[in-house]
N, C-alpha and C. Protein backbone atom coordinates (compact mmCIF):
# COMPACT_ATOMS: atom_id res chain seq x y z
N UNK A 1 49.83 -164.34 96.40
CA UNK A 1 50.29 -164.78 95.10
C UNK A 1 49.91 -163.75 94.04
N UNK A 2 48.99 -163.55 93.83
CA UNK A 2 48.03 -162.09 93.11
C UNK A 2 49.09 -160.94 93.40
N UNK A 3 49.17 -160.68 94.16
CA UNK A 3 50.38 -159.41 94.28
C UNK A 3 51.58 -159.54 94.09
N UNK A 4 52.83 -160.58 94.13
CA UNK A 4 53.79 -161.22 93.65
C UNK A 4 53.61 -161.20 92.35
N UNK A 5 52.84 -161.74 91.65
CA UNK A 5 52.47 -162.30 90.24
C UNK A 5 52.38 -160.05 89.68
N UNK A 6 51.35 -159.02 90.23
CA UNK A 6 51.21 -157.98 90.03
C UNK A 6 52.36 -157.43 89.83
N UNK A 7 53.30 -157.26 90.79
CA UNK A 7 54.60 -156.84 91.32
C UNK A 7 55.67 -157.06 89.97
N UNK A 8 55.41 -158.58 89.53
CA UNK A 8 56.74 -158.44 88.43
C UNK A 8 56.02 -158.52 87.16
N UNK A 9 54.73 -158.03 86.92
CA UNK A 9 54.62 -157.76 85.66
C UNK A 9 54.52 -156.27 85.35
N UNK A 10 55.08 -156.08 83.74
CA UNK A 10 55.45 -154.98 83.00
C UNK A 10 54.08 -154.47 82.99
N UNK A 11 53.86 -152.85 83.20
CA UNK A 11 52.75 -152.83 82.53
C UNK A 11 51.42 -152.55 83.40
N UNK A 12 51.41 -152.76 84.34
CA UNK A 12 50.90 -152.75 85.49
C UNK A 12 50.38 -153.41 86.43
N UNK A 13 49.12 -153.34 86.87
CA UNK A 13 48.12 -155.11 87.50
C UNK A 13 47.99 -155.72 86.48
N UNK A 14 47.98 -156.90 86.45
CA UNK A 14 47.52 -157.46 85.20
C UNK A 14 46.23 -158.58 85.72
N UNK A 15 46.25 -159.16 86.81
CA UNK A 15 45.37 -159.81 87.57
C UNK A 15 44.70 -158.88 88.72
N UNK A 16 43.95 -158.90 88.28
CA UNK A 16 42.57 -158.52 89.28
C UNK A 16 41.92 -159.77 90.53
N UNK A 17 42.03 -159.09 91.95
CA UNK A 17 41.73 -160.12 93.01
C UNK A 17 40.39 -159.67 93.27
N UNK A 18 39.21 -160.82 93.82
CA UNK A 18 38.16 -160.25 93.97
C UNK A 18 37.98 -161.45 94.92
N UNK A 19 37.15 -161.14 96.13
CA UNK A 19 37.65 -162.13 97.56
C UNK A 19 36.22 -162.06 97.89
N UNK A 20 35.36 -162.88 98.17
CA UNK A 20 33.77 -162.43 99.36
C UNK A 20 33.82 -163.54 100.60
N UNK A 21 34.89 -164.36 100.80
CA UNK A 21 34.79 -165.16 101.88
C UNK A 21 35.69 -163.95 102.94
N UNK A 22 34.89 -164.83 104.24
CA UNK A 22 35.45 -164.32 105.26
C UNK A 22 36.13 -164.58 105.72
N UNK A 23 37.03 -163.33 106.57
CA UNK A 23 38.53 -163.37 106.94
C UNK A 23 38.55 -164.63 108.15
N UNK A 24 39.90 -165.51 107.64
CA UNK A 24 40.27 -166.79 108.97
C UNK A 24 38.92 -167.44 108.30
N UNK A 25 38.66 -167.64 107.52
CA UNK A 25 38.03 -169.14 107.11
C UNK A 25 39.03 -169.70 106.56
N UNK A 26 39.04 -171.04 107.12
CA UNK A 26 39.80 -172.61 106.83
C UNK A 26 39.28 -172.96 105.59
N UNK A 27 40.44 -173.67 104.84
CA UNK A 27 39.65 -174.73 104.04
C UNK A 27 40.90 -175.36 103.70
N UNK A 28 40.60 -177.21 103.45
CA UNK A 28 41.43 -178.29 103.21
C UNK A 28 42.48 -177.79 102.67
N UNK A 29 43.59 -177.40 102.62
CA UNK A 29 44.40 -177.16 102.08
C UNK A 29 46.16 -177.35 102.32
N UNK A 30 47.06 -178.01 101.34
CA UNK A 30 48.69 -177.32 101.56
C UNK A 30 49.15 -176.21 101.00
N UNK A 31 49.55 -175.29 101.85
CA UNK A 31 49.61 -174.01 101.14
C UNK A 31 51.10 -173.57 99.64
N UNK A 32 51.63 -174.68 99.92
CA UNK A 32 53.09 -174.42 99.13
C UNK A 32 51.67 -175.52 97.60
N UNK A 33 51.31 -175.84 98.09
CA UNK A 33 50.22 -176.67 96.57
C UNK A 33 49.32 -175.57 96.35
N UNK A 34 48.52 -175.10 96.69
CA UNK A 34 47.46 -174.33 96.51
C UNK A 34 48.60 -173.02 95.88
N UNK A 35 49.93 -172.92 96.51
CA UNK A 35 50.27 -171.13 95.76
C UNK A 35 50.80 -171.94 94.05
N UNK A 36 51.40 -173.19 94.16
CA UNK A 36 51.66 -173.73 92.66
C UNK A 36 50.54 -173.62 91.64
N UNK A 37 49.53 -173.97 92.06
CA UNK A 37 48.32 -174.16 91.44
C UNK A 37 47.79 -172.80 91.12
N UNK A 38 48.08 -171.99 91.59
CA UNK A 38 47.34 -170.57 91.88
C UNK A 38 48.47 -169.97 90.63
N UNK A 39 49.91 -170.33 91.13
CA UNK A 39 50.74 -169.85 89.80
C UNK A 39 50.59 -170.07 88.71
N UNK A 40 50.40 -171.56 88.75
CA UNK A 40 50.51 -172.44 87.14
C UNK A 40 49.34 -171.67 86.24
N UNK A 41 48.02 -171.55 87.03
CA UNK A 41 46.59 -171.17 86.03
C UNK A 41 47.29 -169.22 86.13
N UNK A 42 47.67 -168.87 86.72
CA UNK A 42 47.84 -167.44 86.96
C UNK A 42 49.03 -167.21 85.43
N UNK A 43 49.97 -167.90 85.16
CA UNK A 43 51.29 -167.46 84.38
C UNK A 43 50.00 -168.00 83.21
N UNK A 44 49.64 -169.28 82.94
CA UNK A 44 49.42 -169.68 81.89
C UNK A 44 48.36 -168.70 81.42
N UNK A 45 47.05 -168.12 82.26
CA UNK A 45 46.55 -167.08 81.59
C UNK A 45 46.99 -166.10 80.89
N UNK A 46 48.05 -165.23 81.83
CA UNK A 46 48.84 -164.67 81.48
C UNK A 46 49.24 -164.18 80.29
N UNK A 47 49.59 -165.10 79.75
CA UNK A 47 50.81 -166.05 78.79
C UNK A 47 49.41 -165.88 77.53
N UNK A 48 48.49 -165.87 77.57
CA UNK A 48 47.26 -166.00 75.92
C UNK A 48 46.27 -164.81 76.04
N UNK A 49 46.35 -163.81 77.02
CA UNK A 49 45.52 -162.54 77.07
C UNK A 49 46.18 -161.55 77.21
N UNK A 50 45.93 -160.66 76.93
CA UNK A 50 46.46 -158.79 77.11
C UNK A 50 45.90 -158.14 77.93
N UNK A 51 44.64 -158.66 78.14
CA UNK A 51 43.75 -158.07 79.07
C UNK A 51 44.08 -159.11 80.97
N UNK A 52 43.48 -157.94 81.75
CA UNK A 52 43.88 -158.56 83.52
C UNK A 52 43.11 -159.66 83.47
N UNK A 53 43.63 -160.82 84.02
CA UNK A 53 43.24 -162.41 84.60
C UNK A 53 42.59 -161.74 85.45
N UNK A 54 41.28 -162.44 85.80
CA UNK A 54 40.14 -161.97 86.76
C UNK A 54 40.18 -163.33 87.57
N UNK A 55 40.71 -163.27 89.18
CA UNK A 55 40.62 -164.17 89.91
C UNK A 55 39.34 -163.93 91.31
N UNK A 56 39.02 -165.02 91.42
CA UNK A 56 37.53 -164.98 92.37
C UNK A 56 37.50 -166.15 93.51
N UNK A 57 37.65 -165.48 94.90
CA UNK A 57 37.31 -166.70 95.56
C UNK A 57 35.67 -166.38 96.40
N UNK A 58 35.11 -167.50 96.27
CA UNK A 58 33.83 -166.63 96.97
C UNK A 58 33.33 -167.95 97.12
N UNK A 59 32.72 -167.99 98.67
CA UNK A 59 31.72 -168.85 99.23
C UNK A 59 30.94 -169.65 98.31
N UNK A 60 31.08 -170.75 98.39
CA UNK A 60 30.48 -172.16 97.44
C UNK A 60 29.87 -173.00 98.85
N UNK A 61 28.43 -173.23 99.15
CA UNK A 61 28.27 -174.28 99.91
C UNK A 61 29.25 -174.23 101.36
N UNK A 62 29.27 -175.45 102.10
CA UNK A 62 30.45 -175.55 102.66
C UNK A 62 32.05 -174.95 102.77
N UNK A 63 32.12 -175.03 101.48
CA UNK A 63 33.23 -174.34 100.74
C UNK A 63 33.70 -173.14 99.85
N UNK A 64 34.25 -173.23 99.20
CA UNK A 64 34.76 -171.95 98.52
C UNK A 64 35.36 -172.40 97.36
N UNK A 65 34.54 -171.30 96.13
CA UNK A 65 35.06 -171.28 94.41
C UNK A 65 36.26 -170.54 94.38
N UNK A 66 37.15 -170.92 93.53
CA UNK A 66 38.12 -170.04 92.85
C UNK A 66 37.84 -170.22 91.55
N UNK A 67 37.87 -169.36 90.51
CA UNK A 67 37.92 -169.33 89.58
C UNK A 67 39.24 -168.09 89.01
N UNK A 68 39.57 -168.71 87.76
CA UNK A 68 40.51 -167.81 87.25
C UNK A 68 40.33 -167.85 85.88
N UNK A 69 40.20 -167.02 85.93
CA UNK A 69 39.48 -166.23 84.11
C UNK A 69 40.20 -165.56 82.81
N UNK A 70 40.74 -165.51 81.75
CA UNK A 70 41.14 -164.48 81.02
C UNK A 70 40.13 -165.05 79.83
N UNK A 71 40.49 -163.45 79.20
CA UNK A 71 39.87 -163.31 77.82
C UNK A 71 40.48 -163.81 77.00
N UNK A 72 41.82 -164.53 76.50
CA UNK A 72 42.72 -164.45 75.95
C UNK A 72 41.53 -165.51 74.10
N UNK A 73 41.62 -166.16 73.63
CA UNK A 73 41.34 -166.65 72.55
C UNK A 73 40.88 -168.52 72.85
N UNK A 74 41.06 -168.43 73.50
CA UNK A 74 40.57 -170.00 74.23
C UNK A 74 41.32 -170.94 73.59
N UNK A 75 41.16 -172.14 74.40
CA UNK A 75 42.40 -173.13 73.30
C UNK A 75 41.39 -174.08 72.35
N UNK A 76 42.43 -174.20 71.37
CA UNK A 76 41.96 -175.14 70.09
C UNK A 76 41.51 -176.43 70.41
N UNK A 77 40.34 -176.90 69.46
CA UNK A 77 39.86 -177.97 70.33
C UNK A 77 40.72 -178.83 70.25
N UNK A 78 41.59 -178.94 69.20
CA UNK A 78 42.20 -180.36 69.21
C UNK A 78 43.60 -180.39 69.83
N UNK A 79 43.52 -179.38 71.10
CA UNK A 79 44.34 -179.43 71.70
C UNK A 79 43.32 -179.72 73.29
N UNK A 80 42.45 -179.32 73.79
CA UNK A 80 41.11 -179.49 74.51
C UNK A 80 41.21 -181.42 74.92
N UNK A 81 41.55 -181.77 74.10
CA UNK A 81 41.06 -183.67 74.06
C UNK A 81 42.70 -184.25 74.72
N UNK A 82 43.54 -183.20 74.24
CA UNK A 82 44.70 -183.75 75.27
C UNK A 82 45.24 -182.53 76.12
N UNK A 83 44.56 -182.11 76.56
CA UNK A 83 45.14 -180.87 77.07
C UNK A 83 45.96 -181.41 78.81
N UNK A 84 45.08 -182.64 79.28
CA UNK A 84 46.03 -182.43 80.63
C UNK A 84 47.13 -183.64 80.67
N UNK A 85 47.90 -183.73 79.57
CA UNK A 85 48.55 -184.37 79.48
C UNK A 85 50.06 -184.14 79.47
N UNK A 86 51.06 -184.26 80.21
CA UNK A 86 51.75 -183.56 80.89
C UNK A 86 53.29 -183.42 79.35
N UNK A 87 53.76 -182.20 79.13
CA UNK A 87 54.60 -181.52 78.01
C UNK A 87 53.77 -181.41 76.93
N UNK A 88 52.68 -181.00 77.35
CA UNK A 88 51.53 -180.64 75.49
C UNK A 88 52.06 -179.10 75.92
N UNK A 89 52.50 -178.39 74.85
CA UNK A 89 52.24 -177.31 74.81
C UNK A 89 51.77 -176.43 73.98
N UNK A 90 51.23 -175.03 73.68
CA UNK A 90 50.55 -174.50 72.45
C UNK A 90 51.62 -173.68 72.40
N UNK A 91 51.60 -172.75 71.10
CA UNK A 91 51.95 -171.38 71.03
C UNK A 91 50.93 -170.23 71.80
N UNK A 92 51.86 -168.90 72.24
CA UNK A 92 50.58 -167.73 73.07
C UNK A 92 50.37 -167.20 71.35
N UNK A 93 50.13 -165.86 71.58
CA UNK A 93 49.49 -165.08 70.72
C UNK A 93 50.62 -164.69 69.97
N UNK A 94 52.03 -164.49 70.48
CA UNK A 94 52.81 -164.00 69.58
C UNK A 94 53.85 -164.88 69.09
N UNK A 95 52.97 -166.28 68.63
CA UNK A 95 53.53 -167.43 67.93
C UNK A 95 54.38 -168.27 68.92
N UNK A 96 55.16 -167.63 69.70
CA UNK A 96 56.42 -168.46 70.49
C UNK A 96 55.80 -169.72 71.33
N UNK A 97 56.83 -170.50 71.11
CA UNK A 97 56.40 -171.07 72.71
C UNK A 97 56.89 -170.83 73.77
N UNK A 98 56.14 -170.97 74.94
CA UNK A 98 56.38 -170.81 75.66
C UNK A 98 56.32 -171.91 77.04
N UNK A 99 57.13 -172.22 78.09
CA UNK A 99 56.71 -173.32 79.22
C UNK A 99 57.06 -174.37 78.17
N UNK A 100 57.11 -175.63 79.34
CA UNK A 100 57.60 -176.69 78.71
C UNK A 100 56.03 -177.69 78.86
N UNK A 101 54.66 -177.18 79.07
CA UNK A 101 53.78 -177.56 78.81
C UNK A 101 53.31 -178.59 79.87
N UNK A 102 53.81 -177.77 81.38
CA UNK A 102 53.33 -178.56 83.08
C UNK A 102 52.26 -177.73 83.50
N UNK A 103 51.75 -176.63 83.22
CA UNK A 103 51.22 -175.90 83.97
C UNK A 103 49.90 -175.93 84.33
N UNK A 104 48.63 -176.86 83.43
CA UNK A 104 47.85 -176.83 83.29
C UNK A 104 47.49 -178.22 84.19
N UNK A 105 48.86 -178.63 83.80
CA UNK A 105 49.07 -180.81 84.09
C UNK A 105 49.00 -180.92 85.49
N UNK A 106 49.96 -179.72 86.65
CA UNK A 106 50.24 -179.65 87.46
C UNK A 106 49.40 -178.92 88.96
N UNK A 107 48.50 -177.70 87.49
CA UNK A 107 47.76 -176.94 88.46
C UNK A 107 46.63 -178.19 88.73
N UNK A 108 46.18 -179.06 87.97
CA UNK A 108 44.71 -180.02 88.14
C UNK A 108 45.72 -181.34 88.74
N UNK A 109 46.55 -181.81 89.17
CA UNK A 109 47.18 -182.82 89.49
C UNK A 109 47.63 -182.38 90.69
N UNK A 110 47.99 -180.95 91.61
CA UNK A 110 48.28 -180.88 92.92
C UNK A 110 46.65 -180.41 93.48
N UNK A 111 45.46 -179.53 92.48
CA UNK A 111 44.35 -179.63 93.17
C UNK A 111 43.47 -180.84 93.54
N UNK A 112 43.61 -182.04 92.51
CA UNK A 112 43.30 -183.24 92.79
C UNK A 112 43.63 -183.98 94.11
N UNK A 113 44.97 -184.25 94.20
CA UNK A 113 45.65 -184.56 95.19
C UNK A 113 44.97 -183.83 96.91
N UNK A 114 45.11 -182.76 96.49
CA UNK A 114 43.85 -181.94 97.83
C UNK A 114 42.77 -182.44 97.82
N UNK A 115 42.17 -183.24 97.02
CA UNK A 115 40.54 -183.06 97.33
C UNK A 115 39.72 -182.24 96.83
N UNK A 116 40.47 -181.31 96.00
CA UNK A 116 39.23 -180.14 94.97
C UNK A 116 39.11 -180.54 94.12
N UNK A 117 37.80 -180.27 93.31
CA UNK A 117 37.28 -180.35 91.95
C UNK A 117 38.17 -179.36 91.10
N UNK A 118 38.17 -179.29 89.98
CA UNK A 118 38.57 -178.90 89.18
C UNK A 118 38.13 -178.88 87.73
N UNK A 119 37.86 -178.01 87.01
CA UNK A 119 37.18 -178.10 85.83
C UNK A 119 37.64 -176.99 84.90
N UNK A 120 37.67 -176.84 83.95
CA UNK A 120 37.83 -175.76 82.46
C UNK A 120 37.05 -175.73 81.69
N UNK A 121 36.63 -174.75 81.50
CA UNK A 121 35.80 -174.47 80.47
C UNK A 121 36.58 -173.03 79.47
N UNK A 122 36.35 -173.35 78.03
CA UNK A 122 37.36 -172.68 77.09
C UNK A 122 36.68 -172.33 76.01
N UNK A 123 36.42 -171.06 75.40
CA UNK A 123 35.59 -170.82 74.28
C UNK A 123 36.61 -169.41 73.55
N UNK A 124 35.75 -168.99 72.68
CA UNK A 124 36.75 -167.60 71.76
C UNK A 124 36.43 -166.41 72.43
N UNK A 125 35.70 -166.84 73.79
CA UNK A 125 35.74 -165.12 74.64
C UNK A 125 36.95 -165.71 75.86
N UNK A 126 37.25 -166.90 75.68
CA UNK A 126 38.84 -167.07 76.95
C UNK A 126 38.78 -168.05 77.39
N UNK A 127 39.45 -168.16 78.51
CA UNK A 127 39.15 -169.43 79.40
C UNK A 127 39.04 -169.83 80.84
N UNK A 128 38.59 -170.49 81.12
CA UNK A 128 37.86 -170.14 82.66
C UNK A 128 38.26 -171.29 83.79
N UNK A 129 39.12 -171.64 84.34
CA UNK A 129 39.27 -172.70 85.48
C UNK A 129 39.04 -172.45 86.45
N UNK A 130 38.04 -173.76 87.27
CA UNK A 130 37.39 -173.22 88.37
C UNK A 130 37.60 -174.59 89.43
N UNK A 131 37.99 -173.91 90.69
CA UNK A 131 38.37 -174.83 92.04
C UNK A 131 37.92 -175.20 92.86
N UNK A 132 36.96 -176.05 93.02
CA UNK A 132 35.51 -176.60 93.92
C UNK A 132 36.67 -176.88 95.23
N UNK A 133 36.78 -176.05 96.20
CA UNK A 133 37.49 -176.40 97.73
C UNK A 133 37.09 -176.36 98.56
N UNK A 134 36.63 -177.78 99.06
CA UNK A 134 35.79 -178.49 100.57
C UNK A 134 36.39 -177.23 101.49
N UNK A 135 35.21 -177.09 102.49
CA UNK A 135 35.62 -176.63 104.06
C UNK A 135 36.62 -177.96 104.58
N UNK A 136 37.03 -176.89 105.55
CA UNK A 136 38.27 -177.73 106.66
C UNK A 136 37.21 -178.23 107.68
N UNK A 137 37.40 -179.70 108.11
CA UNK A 137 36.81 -180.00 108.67
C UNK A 137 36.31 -179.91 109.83
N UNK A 138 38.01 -178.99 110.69
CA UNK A 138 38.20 -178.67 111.56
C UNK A 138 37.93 -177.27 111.71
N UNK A 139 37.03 -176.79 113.37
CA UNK A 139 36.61 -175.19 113.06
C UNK A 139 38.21 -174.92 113.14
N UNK A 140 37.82 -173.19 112.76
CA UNK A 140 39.01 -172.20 113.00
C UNK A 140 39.66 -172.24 114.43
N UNK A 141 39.12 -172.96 115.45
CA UNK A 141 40.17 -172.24 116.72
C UNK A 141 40.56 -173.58 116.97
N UNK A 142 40.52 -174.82 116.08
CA UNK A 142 41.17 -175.86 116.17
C UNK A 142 42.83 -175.51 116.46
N UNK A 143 43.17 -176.40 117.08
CA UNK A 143 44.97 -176.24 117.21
C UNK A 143 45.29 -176.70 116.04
N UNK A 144 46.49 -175.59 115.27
CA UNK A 144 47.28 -175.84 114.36
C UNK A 144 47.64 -177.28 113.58
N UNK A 145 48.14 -178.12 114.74
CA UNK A 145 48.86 -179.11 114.34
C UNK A 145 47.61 -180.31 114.02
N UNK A 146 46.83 -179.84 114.51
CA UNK A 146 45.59 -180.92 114.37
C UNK A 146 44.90 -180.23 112.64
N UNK A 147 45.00 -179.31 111.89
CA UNK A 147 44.76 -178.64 111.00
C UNK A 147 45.74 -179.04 109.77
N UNK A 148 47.05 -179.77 110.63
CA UNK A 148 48.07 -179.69 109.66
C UNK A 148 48.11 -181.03 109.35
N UNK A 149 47.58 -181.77 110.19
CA UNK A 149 47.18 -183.24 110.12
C UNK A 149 46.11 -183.65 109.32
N UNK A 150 45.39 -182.65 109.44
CA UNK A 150 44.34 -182.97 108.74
C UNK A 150 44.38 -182.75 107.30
N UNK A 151 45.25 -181.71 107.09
CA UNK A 151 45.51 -181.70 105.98
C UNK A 151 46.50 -182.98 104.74
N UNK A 152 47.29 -183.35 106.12
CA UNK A 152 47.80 -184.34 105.30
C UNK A 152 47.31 -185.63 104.82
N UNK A 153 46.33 -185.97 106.17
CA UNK A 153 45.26 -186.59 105.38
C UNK A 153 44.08 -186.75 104.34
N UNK A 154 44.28 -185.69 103.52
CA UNK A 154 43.82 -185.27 102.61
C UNK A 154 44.28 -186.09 101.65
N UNK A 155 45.90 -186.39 101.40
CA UNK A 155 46.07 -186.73 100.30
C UNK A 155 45.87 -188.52 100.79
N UNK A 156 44.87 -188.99 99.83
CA UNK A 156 44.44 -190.54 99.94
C UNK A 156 45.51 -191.30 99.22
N UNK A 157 45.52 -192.55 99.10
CA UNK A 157 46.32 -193.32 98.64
C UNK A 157 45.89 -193.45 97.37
N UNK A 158 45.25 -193.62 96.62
CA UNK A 158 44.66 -193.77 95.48
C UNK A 158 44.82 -191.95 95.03
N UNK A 159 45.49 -191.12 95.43
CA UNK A 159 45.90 -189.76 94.79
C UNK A 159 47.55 -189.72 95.03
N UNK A 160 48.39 -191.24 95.88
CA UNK A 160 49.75 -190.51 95.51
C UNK A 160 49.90 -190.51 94.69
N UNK A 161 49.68 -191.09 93.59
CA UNK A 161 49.94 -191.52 92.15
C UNK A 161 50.24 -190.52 91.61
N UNK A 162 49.61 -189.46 91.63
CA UNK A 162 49.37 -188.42 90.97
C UNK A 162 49.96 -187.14 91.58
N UNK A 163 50.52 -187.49 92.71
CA UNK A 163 51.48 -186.03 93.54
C UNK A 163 52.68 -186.80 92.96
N UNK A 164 53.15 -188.50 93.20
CA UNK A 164 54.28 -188.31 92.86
C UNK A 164 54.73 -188.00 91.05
N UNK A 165 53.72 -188.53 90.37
CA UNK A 165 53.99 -187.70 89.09
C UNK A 165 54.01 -186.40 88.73
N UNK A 166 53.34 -185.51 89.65
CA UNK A 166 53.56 -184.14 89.63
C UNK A 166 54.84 -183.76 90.42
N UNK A 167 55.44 -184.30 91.30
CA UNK A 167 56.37 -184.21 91.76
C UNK A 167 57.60 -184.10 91.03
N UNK A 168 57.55 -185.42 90.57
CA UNK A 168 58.87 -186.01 89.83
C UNK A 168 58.88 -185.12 88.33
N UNK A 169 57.66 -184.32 88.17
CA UNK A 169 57.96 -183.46 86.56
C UNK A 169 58.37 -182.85 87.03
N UNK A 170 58.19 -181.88 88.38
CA UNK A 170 59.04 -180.43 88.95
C UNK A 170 60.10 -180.85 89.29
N UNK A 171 60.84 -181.61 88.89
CA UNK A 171 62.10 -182.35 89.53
C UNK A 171 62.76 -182.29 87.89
N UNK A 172 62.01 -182.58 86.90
CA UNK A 172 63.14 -182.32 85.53
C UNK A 172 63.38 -180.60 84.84
């Protein structure tokens, strides 16, 4: 996603990848959710800094942090108190708007749905979202389909709620 996202921006890298887990480690995951989520915080940084989004996955416990970082101006608080509320949107830096104000709604509403934490933290040096993601329960030389199962059991009943509302916004 980091290189896709590199690839069509003007200008050069603009996201910086920085990786310390090891290669073929598992973790809970759908991968078509995890690259949305990875987009949504990736464009929306984007979108309020000049300077490269600094992305980080690195060994947490059991699991593994992502964090995704820019410098950009952090958001206003009194946008902070409704921020994950799905079509809020701000202006970037050069007044416009931009997005129809899913991206923030969508990236914490398909990581939920997985089973990751999720949190923001936002001040006038940028803003920082970070992805608490359980190990897979299953080791690595588990068979596939037992991995893919497991994954789907991930999403609990008390979280469709919240895939099918993320759903049904990528649908307007």
């Amino acid at each position: 996603m980091v290189s896709l996202v590199n690839e069509s921006c003007l200008g050069g890298d603009r996201v910086r990848w920085e990786c310390g887990c090891a290669e073929g480690q598992f973790v809970l995951a759908d991968q078509a959710w995890a690259d949305k989520v990875l987009l949504n915080l990736l464009m929306n940084a984007l979108r309020y800094t000049q300077e490269p989004v600094r992305v980080s996955l690195q060994p947490e416990g059991e699991g593994m942090r992502l964090l995704v970082e820019d410098s950009g101006p952090g958001l206003p608080p009194e946008l902070m108190e409704h921020l994950f509320e799905p079509f809020l949107a701000d202006s970037a830096q050069d007044g416009a708007r931009h997005g129809v104000g899913l991206g923030l709604y969508l990236a914490r509403e398909y990581s939920l749905a997985m089973g990751w934490g999720f949190s923001l933290e936002s001040g006038p040096a940028g803003t920082s979202v970070r992805l608490d993601i359980p190990a897979d329960p299953l080791p690595s030389t588990g068979h596939a389909s037992l991995r893919s199962a497991s994954r789907s059991l991930a999403v609990r009943s008390r979280q469709a709620d919240r895939l099918r509302t993320a759903q049904s916004c990528l649908a307007l």
